[in-house]
N, C-alpha and C. Protein backbone atom coordinates (compact mmCIF):
# COMPACT_ATOMS: atom_id res chain seq x y z
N UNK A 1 0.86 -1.17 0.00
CA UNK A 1 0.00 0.00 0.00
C UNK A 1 0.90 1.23 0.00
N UNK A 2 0.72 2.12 -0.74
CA UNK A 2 1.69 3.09 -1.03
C UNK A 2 1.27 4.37 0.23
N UNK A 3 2.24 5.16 0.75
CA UNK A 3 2.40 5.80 1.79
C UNK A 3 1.28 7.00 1.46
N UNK A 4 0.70 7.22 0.50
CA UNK A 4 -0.39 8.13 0.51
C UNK A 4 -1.64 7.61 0.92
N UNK A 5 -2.23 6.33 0.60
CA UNK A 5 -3.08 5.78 1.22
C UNK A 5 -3.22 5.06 2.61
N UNK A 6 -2.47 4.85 3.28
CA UNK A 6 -1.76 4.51 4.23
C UNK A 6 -2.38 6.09 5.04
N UNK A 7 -1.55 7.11 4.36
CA UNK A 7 -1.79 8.41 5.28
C UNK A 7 -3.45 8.50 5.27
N UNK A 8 -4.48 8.42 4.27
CA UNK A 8 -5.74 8.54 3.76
C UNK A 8 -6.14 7.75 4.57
N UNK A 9 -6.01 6.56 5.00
CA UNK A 9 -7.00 5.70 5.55
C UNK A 9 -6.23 6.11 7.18
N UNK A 10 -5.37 6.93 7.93
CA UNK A 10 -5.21 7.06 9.13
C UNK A 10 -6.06 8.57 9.37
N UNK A 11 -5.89 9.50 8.53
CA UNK A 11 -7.20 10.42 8.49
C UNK A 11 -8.36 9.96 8.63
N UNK A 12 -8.92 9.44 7.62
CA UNK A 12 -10.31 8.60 7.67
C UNK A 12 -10.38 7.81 9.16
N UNK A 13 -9.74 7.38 9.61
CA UNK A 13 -10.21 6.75 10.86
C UNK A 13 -9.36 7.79 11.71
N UNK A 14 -9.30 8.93 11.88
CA UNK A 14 -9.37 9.98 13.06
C UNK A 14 -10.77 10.42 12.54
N UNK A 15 -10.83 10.69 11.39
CA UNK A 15 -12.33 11.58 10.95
C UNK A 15 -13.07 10.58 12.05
N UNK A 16 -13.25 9.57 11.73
CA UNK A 16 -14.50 8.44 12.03
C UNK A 16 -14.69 8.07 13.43
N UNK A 17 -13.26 8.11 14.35
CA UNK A 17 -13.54 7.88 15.71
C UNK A 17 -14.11 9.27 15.97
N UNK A 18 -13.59 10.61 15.83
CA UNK A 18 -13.83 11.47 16.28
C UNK A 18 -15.21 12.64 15.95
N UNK A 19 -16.24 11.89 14.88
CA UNK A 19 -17.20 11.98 14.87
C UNK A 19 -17.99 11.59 15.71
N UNK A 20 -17.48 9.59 16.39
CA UNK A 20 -18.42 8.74 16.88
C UNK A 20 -18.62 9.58 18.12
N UNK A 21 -17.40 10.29 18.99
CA UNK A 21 -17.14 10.77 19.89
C UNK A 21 -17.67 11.75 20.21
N UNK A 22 -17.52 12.81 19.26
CA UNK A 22 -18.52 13.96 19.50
C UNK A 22 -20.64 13.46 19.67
N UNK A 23 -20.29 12.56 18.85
CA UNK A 23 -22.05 12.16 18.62
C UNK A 23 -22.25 11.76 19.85
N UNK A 24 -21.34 10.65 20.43
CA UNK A 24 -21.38 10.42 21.64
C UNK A 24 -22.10 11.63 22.72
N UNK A 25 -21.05 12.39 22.80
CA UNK A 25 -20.58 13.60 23.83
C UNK A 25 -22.11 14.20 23.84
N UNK A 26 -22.53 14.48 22.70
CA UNK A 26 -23.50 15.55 22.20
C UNK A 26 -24.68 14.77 22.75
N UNK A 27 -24.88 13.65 22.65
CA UNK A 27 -26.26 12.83 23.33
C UNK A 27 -26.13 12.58 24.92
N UNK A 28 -24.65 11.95 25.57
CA UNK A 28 -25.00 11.57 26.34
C UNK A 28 -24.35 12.69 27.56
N UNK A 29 -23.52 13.39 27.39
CA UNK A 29 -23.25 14.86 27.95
C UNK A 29 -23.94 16.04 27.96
N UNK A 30 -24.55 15.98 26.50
CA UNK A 30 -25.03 17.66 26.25
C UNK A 30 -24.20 18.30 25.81
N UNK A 31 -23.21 17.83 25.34
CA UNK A 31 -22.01 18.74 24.34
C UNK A 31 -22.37 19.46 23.08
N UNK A 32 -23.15 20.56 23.10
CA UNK A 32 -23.72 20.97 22.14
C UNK A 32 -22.75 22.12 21.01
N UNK A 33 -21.87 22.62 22.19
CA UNK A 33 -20.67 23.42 21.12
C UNK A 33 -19.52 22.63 21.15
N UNK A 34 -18.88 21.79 21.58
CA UNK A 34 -17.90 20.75 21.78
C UNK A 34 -17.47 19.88 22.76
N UNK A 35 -16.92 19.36 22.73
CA UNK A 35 -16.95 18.00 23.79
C UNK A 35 -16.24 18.23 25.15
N UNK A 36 -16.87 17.61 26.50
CA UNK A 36 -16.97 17.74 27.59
C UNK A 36 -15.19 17.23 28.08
N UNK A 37 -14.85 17.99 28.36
CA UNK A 37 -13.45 17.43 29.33
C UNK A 37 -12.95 15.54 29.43
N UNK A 38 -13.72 14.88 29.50
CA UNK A 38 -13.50 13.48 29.46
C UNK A 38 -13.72 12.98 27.60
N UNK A 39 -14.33 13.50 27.06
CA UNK A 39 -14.76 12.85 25.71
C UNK A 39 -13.26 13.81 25.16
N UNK A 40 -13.55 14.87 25.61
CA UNK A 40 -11.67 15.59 24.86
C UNK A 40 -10.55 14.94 25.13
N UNK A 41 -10.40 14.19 25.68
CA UNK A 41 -9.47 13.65 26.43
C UNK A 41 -9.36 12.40 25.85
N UNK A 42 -10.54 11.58 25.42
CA UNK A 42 -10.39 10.62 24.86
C UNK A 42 -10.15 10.31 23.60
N UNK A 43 -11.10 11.65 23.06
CA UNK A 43 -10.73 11.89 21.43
C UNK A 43 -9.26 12.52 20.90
N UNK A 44 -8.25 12.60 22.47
CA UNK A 44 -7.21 13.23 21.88
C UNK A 44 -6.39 12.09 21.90
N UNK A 45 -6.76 11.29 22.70
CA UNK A 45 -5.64 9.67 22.91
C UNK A 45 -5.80 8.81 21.89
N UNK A 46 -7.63 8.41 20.99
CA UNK A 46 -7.80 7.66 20.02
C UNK A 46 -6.80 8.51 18.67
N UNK A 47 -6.18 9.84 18.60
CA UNK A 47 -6.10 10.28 17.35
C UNK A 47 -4.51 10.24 17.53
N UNK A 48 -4.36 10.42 19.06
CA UNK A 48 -2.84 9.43 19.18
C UNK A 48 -2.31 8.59 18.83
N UNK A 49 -3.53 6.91 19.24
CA UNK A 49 -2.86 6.02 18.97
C UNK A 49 -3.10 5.48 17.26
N UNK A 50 -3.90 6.50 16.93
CA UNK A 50 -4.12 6.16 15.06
C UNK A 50 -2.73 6.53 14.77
N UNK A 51 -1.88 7.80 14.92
CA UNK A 51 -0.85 8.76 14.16
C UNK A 51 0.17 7.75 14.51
N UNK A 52 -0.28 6.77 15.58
CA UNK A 52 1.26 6.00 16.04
C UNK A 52 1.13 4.40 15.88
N UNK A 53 0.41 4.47 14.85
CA UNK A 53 -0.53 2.79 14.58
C UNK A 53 0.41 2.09 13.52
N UNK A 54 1.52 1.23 14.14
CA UNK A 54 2.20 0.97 13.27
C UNK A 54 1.55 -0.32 12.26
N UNK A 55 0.02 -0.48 12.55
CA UNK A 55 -0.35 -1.79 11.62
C UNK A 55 -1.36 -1.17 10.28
N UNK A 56 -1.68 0.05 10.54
CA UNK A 56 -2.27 0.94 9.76
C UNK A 56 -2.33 0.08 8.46
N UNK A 57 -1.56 -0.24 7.48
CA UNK A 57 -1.45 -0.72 6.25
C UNK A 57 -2.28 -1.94 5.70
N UNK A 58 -2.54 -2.73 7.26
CA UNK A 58 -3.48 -3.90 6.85
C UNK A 58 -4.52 -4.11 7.79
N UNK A 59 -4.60 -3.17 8.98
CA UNK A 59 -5.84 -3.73 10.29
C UNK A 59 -6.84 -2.68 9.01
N UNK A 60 -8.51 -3.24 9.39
CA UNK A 60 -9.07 -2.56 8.97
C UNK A 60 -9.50 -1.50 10.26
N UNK A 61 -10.07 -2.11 11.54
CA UNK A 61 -10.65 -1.11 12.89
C UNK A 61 -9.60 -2.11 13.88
N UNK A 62 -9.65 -0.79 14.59
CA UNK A 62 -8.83 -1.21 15.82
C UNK A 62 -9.34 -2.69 16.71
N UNK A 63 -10.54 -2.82 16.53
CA UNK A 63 -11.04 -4.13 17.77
C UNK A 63 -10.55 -5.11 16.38
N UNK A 64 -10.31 -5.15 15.54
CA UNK A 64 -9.51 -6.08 14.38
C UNK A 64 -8.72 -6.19 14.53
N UNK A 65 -7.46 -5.57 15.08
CA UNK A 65 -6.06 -5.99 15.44
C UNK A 65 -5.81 -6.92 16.26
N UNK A 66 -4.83 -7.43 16.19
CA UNK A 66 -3.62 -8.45 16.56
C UNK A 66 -3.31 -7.82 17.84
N UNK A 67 -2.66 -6.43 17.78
CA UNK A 67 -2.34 -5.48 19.16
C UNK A 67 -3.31 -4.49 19.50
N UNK A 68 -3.78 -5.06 20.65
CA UNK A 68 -4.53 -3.68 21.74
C UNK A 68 -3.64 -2.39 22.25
N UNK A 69 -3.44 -1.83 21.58
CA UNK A 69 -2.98 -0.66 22.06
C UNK A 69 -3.16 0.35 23.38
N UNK A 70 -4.63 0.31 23.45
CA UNK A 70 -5.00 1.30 24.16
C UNK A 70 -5.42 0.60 25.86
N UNK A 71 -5.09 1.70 26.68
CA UNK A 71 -4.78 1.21 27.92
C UNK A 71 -6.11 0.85 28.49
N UNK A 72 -6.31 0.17 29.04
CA UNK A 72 -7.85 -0.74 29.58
C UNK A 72 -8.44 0.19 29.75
N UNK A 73 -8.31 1.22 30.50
CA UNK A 73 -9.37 2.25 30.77
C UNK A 73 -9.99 2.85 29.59
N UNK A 74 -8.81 3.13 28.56
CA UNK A 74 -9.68 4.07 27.71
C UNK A 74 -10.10 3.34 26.42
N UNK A 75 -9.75 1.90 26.57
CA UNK A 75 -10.39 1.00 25.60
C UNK A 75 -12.14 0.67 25.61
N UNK A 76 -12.07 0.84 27.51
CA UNK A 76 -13.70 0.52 27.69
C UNK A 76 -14.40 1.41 27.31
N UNK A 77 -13.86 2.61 27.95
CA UNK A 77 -14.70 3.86 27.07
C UNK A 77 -14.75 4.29 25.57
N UNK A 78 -14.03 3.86 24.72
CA UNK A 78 -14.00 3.65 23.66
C UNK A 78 -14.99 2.30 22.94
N UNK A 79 -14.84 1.42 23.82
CA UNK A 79 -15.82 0.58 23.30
C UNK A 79 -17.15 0.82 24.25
N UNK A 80 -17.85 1.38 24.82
CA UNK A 80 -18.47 2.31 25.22
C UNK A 80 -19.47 3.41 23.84
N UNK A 81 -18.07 4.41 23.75
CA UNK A 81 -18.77 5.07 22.15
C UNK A 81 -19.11 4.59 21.59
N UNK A 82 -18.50 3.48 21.20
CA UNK A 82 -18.90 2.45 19.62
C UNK A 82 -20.01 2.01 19.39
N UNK A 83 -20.14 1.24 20.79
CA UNK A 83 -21.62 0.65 21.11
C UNK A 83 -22.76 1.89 21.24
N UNK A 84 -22.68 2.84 21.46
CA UNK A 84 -23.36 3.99 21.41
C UNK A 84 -23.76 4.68 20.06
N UNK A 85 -22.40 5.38 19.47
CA UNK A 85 -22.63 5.51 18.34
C UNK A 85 -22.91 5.12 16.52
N UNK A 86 -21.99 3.26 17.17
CA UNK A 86 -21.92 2.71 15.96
C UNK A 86 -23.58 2.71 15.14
N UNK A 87 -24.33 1.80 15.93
CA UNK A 87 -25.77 1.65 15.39
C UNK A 87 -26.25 3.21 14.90
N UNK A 88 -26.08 4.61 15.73
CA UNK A 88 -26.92 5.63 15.07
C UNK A 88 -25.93 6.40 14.25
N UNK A 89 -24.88 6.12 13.64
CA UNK A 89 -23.74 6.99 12.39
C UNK A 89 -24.49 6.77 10.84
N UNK A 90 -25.54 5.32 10.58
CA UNK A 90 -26.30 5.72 9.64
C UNK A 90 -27.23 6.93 9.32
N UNK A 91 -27.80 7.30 10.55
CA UNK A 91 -28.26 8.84 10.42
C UNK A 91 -27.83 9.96 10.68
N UNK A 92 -26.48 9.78 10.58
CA UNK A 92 -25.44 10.88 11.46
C UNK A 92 -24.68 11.10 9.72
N UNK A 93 -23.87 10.29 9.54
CA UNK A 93 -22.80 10.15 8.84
C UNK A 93 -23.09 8.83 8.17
N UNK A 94 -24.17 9.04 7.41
CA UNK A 94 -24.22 7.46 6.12
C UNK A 94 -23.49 6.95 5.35
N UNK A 95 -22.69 7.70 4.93
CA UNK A 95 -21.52 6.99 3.97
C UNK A 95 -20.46 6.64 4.51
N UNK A 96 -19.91 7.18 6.01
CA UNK A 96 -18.95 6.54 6.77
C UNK A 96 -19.58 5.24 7.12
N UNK A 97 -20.87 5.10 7.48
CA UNK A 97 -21.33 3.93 8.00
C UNK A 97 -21.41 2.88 7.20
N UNK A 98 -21.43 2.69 5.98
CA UNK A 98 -21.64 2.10 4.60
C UNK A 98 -19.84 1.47 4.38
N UNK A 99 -19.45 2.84 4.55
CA UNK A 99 -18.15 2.26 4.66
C UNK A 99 -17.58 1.22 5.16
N UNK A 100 -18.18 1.46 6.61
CA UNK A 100 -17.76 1.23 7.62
C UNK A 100 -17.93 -0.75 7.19
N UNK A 101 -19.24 -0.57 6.91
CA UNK A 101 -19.95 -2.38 7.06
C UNK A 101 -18.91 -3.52 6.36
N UNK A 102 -18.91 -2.33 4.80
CA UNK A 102 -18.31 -2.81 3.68
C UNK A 102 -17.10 -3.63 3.82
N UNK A 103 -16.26 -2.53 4.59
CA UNK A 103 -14.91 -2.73 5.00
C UNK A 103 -14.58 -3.79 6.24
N UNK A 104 -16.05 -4.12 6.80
CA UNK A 104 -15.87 -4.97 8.38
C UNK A 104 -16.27 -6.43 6.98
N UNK A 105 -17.42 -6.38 6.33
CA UNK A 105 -17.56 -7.29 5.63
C UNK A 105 -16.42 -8.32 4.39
N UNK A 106 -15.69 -7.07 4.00
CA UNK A 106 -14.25 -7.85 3.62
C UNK A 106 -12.98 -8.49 4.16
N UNK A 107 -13.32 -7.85 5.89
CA UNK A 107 -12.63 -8.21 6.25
C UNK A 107 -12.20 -9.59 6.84
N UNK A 108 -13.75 -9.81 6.90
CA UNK A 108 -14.34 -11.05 8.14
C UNK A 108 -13.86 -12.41 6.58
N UNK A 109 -14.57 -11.83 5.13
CA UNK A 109 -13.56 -12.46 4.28
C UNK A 109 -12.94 -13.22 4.35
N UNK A 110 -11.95 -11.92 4.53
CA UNK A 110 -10.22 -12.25 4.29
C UNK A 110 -9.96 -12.87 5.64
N UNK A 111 -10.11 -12.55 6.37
CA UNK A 111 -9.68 -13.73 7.61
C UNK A 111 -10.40 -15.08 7.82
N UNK A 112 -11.64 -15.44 7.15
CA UNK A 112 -11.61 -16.68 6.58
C UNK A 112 -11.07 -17.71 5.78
N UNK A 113 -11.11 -16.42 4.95
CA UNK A 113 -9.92 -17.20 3.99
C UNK A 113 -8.47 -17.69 4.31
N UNK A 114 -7.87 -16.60 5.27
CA UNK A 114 -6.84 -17.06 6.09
C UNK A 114 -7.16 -18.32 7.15
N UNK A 115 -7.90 -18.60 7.97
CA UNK A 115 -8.51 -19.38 8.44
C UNK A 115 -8.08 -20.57 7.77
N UNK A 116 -8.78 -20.95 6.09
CA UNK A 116 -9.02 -22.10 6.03
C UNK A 116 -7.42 -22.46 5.01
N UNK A 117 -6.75 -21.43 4.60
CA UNK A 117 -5.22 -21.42 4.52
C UNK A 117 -4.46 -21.73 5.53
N UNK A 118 -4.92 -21.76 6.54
CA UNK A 118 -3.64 -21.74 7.63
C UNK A 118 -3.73 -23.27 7.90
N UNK A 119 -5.51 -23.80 8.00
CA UNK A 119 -5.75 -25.22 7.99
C UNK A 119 -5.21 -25.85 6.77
N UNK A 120 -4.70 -25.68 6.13
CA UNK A 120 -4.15 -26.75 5.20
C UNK A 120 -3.13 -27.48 4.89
């Protein structure tokens, strides 16, 4: 994967956590001009560990990786948002969400396919 797409798809997933986050913030805080002290905090560590994601080139989402990166605490709250925002980003952000399926759906794929390669 050539280093421009590589950079494109680590944007795209800061865009995408840090939408889920605000949507988050905005429903279950009341963050109506920007996000509450704890959701800032979290949205500044997820855009951390994207810029420093050395698997970028082939994980599609982070709960897809091989390495957990993120420190227990802010993994729960992160998986927390997800479960929050994932189901309502079709009426938020539809084409990230479309994306989103597409890309979980090739992935599950390709690791079948690895699956029944590795059995052989």
């Amino acid at each position: 994967m050539s280093r421009n797409k590589i950079e494109s798809k680590r944007e795209r997933e800061k865009q995408t956590v840090s939408l889920m986050i605000r949507l988050y913030c905005r429903e279950k805080h009341g963050g109506k001009c920007g996000l509450c002290p704890e959701c800032d905090a979290l949205q500044q560590y997820a855009v951390m560990r994207s810029e420093k994601c050395p698997f970028m080139e082939t994980k599609t989402f982070c709960s897809n990786c091989r390495v957990h990166c993120y420190k227990p605490d802010m993994r729960e709250k992160i998986r927390e948002v997800m479960r929050f925002s994932g189901p309502r980003m079709m009426f938020h952000h539809p084409v990230l969400a479309v994306r989103h399926v597409i890309e979980s759906k090739k992935e599950k794929r390709r690791l079948e396919r690895e699956g029944v390669e590795k059995t052989r």
